[in-house]
Protein backbone atom coordinates (compact mmCIF):
# COMPACT_ATOMS: atom_id res chain seq x y z
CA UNK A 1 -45.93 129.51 -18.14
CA UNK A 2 -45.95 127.27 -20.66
CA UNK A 3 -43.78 124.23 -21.11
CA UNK A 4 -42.36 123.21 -24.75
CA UNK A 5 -42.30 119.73 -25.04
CA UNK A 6 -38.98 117.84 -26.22
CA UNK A 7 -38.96 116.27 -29.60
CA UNK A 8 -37.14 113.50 -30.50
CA UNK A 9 -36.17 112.81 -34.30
CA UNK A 10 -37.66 109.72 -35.27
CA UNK A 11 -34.55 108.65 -37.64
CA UNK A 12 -32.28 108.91 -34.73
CA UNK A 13 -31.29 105.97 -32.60
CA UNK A 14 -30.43 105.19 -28.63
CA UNK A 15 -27.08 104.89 -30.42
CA UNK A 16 -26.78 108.23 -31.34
CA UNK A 17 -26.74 109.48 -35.14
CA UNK A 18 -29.09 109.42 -37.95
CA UNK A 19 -29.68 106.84 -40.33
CA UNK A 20 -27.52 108.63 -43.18
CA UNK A 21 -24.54 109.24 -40.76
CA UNK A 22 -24.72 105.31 -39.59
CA UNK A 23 -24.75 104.47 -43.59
CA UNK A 24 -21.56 107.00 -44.41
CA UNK A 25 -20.07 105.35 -41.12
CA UNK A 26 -20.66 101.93 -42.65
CA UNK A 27 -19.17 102.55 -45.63
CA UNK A 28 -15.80 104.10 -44.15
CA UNK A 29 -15.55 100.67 -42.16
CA UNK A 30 -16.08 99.10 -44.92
CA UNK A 31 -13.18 101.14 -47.09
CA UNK A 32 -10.62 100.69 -44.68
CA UNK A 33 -11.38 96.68 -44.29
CA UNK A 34 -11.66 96.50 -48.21
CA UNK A 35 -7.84 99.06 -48.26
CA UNK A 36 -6.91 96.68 -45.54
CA UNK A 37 -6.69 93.61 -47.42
CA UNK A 38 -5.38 94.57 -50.26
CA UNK A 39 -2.69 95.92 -47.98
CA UNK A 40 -1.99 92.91 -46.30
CA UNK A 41 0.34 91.06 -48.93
CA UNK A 42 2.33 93.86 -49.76
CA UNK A 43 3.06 94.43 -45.72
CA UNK A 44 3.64 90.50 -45.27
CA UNK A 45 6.31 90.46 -48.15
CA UNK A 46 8.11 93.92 -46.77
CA UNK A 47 7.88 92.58 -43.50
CA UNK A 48 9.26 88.91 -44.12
CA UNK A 49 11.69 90.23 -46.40
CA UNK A 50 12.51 93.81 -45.52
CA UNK A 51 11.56 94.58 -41.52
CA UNK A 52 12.70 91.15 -40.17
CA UNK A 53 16.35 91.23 -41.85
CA UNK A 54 16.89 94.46 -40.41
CA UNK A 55 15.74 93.91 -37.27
CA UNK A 56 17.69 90.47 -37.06
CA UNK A 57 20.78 92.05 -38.39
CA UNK A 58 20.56 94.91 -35.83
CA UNK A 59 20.38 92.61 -32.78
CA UNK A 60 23.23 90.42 -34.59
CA UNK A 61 25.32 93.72 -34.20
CA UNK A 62 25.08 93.38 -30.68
CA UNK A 63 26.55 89.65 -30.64
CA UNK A 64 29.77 88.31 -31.21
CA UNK A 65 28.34 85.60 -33.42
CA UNK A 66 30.88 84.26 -35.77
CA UNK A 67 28.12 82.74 -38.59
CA UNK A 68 28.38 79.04 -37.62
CA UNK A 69 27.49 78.91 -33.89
CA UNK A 70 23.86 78.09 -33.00
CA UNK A 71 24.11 80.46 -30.23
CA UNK A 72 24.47 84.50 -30.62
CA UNK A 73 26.89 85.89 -27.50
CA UNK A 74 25.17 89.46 -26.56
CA UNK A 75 27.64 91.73 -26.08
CA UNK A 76 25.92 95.03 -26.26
CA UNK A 77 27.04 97.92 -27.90
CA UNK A 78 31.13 96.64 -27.64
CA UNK A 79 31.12 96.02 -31.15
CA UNK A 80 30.08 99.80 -32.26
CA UNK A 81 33.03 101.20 -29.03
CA UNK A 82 35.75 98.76 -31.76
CA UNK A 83 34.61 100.34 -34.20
CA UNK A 84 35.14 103.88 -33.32
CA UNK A 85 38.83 102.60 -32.09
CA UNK A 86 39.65 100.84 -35.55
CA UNK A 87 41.91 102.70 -37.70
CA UNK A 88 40.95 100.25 -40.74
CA UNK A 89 37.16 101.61 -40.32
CA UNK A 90 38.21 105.39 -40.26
CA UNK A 91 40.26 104.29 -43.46
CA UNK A 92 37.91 102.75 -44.96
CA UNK A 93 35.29 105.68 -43.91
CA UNK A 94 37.72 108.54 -45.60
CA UNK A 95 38.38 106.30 -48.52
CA UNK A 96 34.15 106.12 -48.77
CA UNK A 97 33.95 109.67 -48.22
CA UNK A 98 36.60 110.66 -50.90
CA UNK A 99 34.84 108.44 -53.52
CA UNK A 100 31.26 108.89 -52.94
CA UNK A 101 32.36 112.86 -53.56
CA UNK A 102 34.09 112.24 -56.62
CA UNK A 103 31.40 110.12 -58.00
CA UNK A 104 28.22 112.23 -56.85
CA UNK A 105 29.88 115.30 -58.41
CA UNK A 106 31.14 114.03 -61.85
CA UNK A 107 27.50 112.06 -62.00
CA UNK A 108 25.32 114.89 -62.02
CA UNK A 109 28.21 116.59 -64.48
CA UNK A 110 28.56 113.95 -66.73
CA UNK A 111 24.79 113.22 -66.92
CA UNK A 112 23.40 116.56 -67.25
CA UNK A 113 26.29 117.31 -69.91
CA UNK A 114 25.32 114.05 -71.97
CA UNK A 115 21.34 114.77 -71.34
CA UNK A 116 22.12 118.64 -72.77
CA UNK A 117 23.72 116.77 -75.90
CA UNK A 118 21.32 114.13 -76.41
CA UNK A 119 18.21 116.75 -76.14
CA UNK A 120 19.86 119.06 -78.60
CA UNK A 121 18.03 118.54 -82.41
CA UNK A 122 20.32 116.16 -84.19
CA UNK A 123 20.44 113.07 -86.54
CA UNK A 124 20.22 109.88 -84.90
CA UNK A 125 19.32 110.80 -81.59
CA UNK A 126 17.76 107.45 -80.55
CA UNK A 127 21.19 105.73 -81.58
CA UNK A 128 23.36 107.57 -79.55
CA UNK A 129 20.67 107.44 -76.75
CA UNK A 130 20.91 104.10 -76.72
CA UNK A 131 25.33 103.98 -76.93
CA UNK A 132 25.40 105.83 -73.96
CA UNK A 133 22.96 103.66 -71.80
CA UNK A 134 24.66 100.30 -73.14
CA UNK A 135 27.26 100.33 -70.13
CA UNK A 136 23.79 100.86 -67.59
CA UNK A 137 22.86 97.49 -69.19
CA UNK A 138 26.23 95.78 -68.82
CA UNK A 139 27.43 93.43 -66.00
CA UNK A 140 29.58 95.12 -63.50
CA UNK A 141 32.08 92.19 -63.21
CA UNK A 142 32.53 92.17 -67.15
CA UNK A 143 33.03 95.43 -67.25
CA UNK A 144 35.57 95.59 -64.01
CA UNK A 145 37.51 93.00 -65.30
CA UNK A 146 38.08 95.20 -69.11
CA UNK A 147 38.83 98.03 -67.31
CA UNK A 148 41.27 95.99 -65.28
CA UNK A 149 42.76 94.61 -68.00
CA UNK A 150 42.81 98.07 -70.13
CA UNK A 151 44.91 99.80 -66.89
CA UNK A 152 47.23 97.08 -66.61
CA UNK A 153 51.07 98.52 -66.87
CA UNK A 154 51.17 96.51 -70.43
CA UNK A 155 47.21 97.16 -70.89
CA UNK A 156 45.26 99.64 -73.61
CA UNK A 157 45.85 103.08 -71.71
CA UNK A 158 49.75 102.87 -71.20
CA UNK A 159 49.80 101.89 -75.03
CA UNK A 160 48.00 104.85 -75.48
CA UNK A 161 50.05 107.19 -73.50
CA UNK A 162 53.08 105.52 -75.26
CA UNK A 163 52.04 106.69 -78.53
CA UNK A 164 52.44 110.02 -77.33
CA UNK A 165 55.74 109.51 -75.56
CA UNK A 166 54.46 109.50 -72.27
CA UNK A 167 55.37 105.92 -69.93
CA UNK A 168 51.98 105.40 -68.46
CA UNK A 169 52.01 104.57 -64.64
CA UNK A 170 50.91 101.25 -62.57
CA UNK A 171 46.66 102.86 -62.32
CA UNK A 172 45.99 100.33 -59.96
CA UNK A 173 48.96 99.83 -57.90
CA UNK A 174 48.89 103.67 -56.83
CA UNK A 175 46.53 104.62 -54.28
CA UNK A 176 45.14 107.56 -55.48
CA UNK A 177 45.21 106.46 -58.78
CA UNK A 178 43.27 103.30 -58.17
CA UNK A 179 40.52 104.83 -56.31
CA UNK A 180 40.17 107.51 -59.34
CA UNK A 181 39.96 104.28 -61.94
CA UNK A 182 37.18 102.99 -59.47
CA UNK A 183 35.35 106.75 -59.14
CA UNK A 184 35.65 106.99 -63.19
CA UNK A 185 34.39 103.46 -63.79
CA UNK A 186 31.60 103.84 -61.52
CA UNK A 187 30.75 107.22 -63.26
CA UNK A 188 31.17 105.67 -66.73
CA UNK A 189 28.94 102.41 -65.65
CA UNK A 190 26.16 104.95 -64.39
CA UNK A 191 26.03 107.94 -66.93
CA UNK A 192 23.32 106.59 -69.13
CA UNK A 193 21.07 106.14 -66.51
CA UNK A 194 21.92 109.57 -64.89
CA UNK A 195 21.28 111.11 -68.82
CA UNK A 196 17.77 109.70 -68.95
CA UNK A 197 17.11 111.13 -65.42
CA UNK A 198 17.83 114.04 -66.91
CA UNK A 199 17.17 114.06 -70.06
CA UNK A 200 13.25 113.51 -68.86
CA UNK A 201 13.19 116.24 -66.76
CA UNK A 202 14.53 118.23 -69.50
CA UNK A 203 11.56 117.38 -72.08
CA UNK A 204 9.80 118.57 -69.16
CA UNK A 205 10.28 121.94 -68.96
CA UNK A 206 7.97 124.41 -70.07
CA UNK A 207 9.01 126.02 -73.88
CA UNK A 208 7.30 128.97 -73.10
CA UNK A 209 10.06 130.31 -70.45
CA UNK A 210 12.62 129.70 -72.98
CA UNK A 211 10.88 131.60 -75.65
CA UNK A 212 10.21 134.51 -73.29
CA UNK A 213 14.18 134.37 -72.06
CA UNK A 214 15.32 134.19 -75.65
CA UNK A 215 13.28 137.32 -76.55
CA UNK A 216 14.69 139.38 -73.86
CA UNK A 217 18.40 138.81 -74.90
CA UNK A 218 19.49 135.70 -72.94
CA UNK A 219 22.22 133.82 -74.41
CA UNK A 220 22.51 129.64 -74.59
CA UNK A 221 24.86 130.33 -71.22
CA UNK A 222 22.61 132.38 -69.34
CA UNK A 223 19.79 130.46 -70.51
CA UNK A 224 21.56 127.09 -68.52
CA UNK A 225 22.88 129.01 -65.54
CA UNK A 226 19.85 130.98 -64.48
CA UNK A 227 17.32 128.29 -65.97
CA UNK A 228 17.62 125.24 -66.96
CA UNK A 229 20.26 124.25 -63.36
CA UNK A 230 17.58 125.95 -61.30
CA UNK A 231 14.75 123.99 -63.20
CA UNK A 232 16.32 121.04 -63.08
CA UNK A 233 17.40 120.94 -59.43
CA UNK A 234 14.82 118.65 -57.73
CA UNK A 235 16.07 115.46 -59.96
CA UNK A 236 19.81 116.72 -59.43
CA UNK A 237 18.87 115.83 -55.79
CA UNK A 238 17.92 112.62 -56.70
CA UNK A 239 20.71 111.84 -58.96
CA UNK A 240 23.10 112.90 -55.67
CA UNK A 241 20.94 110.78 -53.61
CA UNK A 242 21.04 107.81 -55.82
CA UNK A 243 25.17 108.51 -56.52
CA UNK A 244 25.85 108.16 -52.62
CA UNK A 245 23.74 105.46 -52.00
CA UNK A 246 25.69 103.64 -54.77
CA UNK A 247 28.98 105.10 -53.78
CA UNK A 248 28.17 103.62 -49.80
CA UNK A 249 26.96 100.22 -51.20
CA UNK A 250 29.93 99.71 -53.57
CA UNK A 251 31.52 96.31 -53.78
CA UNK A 252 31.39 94.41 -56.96
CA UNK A 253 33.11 97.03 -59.14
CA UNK A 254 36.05 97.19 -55.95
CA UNK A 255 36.04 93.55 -55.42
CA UNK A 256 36.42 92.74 -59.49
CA UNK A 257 38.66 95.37 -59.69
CA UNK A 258 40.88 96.37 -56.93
CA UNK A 259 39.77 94.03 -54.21
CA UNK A 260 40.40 97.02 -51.61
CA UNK A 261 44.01 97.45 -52.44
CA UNK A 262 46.72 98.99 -52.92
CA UNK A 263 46.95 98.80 -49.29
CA UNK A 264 43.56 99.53 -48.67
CA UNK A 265 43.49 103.01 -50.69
CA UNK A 266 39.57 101.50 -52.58
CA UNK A 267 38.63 99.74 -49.07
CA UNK A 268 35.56 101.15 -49.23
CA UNK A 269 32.98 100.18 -46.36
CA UNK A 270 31.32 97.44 -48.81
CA UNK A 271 34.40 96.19 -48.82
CA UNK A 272 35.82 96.78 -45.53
CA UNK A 273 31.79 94.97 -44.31
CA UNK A 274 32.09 92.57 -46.62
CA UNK A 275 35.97 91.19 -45.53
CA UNK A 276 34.91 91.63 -41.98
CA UNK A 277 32.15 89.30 -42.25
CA UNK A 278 33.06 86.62 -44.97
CA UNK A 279 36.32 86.05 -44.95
CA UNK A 280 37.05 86.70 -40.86
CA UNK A 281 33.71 85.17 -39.70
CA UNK A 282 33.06 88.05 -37.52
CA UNK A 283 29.24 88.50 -38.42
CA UNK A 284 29.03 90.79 -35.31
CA UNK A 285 31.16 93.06 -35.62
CA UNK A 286 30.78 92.88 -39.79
CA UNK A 287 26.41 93.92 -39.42
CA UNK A 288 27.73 96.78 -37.16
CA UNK A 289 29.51 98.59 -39.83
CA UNK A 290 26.73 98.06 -42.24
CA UNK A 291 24.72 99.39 -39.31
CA UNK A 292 27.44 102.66 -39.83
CA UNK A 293 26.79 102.81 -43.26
CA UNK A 294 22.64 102.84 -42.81
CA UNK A 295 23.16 105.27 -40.57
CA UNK A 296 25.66 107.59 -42.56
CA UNK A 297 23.73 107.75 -45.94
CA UNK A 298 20.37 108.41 -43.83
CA UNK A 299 22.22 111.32 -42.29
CA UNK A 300 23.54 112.76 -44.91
CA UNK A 301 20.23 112.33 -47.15
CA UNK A 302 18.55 114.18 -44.43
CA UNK A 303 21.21 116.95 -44.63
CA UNK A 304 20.75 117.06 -48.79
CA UNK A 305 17.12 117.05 -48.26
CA UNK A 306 16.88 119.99 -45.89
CA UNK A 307 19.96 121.92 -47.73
CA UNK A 308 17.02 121.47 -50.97
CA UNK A 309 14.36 122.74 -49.75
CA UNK A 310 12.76 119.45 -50.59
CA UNK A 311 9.53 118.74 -48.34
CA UNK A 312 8.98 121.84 -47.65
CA UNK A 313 5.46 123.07 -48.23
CA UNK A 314 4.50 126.52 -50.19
CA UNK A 315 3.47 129.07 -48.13
């Protein structure tokens, strides 16, 4: 019987692996050092600026720390058990509810209804583009306080109504009449931005499936129910998502023009956070509600995203 003797490669090592797999292993090192530090800025600025915040403002939560002592008082989770026992949060959570709604539905109506008109072949088209993004561009507090003044019992609108014979009511007196001035101004002070958003997507769409519709017998009507709101509905999604996050971080508009009131019918949970914290010095309890609100718009993003379809990959 004859033996057959073992050979051994001579480019291989008493490391293991050849010279061109030690060269391609090399290299990757090399990538991820090179990835690595151009990395590390960008995760020291989110991390001084983004992660430490959060994580300081989530153990404030757990104190009763009233923003001047030196020392935090842990109480654990007592300040999230008041908040689920305090009828001014559930308030202020229906009032956020209510409004986030309003303004999340007439966003994505108002801006794809402005983004239809401003795609349509006209005259002009880069003027009135440009009226209908001015109040994007405009301070929020300049334009709280003319709406303020313009809903005033003796302001522009109850002139208006007079003309017709109609006495005008108190807008921001009433409680469901203030928080529909706040839901329209915030829809006014966003529709140019929620037109481009869609007025991009639009330009976006492929001509051809138009054509091909049109040739079959689809009208202008069918054409936007069956194609164009189908089309269009992964930046609806993020029109919604951008609308609620808005809606849940809402304060200067409410603070300019309603400060919370009449009898808390705009205390949104800005508001409600922001009152809490500044002007009762109860920091504690005041980072546990914007804990609340963290937590709330994550949920119901997640919901939106699932309810989308967004994510999920073709099959």
């Amino acid at each position: 019987m004859t033996s057959v003797p073992t050979r051994i490669r001579p480019a291989q090592s008493a490391s293991g692996g050849s010279a061109p797999t030690r060269r391609r292993r090399r290299g990757d090192r090399d990538q991820v050092i090179t990835a690595l530090m151009f990395l590390v800025p960008a995760l020291a600025i989110l991390g001084v600026f983004v992660v430490y915040p959060i994580i300081n403002a989530g153990y404030t939560s757990l104190t009763s720390w009233n923003g001047f002592d030196p020392v935090k008082e842990f109480v654990g989770l007592d300040n999230y058990v008041r908040l689920a026992q305090d009828p001014a949060f559930w308030n202020s959570l229906l009032v956020t509810v209510v409004y986030a709604t309003g303004v999340c539905v007439l966003s994505v109506a108002t801006g794809l209804a402005v983004a239809l008109l401003l795609d349509a072949p006209m005259r002009g088209r880069g003027f009135y583009r440009s009226i209908y993004f001015l109040p994007a561009v405009t301070s929020s507090v300049a334009a709280a306080i003319v709406w303020k003044y313009m809903l005033d019992p003796a302001g522009f609108v109850n002139a208006l109504l007079a003309q017709v014979g109609i006495i005008g009511p108190d807008w921001l007196q009433e409680r469901w009449l203030a928080l529909g001035a706040l839901t329209a101004l915030t829809v006014w002070k966003n529709v140019g931005f929620n037109a481009v958003l869609y007025l991009t997507a639009l330009q976006a769409l492929p001509p051809a499936v138009y054509e091909a519709a049109q040739l079959d017998g689809a009208n202008a009507w069918r054409r936007l129910r069956h194609m164009t709101i189908p089309l269009l509905a992964p930046m609806t999604f993020f029109v919604v998502v951008q609308a609620l996050i808005t809606s849940f971080q809402a304060f200067d508009l409410v603070y300019v023009l309603t400060e919370g009131g009449p009898r808390g019918g705009t205390d949104v949970l800005g508001m409600f956070m922001y009152r809490t914290a500044f002007r009762l010095g109860d920091f504690g309890y005041g980072t546990a509600i914007a804990f609340v609100t963290l937590l709330l718009v994550l949920g119901v993003t997640l919901v939106q995203w699932r309810a989308s379809g967004s994510g999920r990959s073709d099959r």
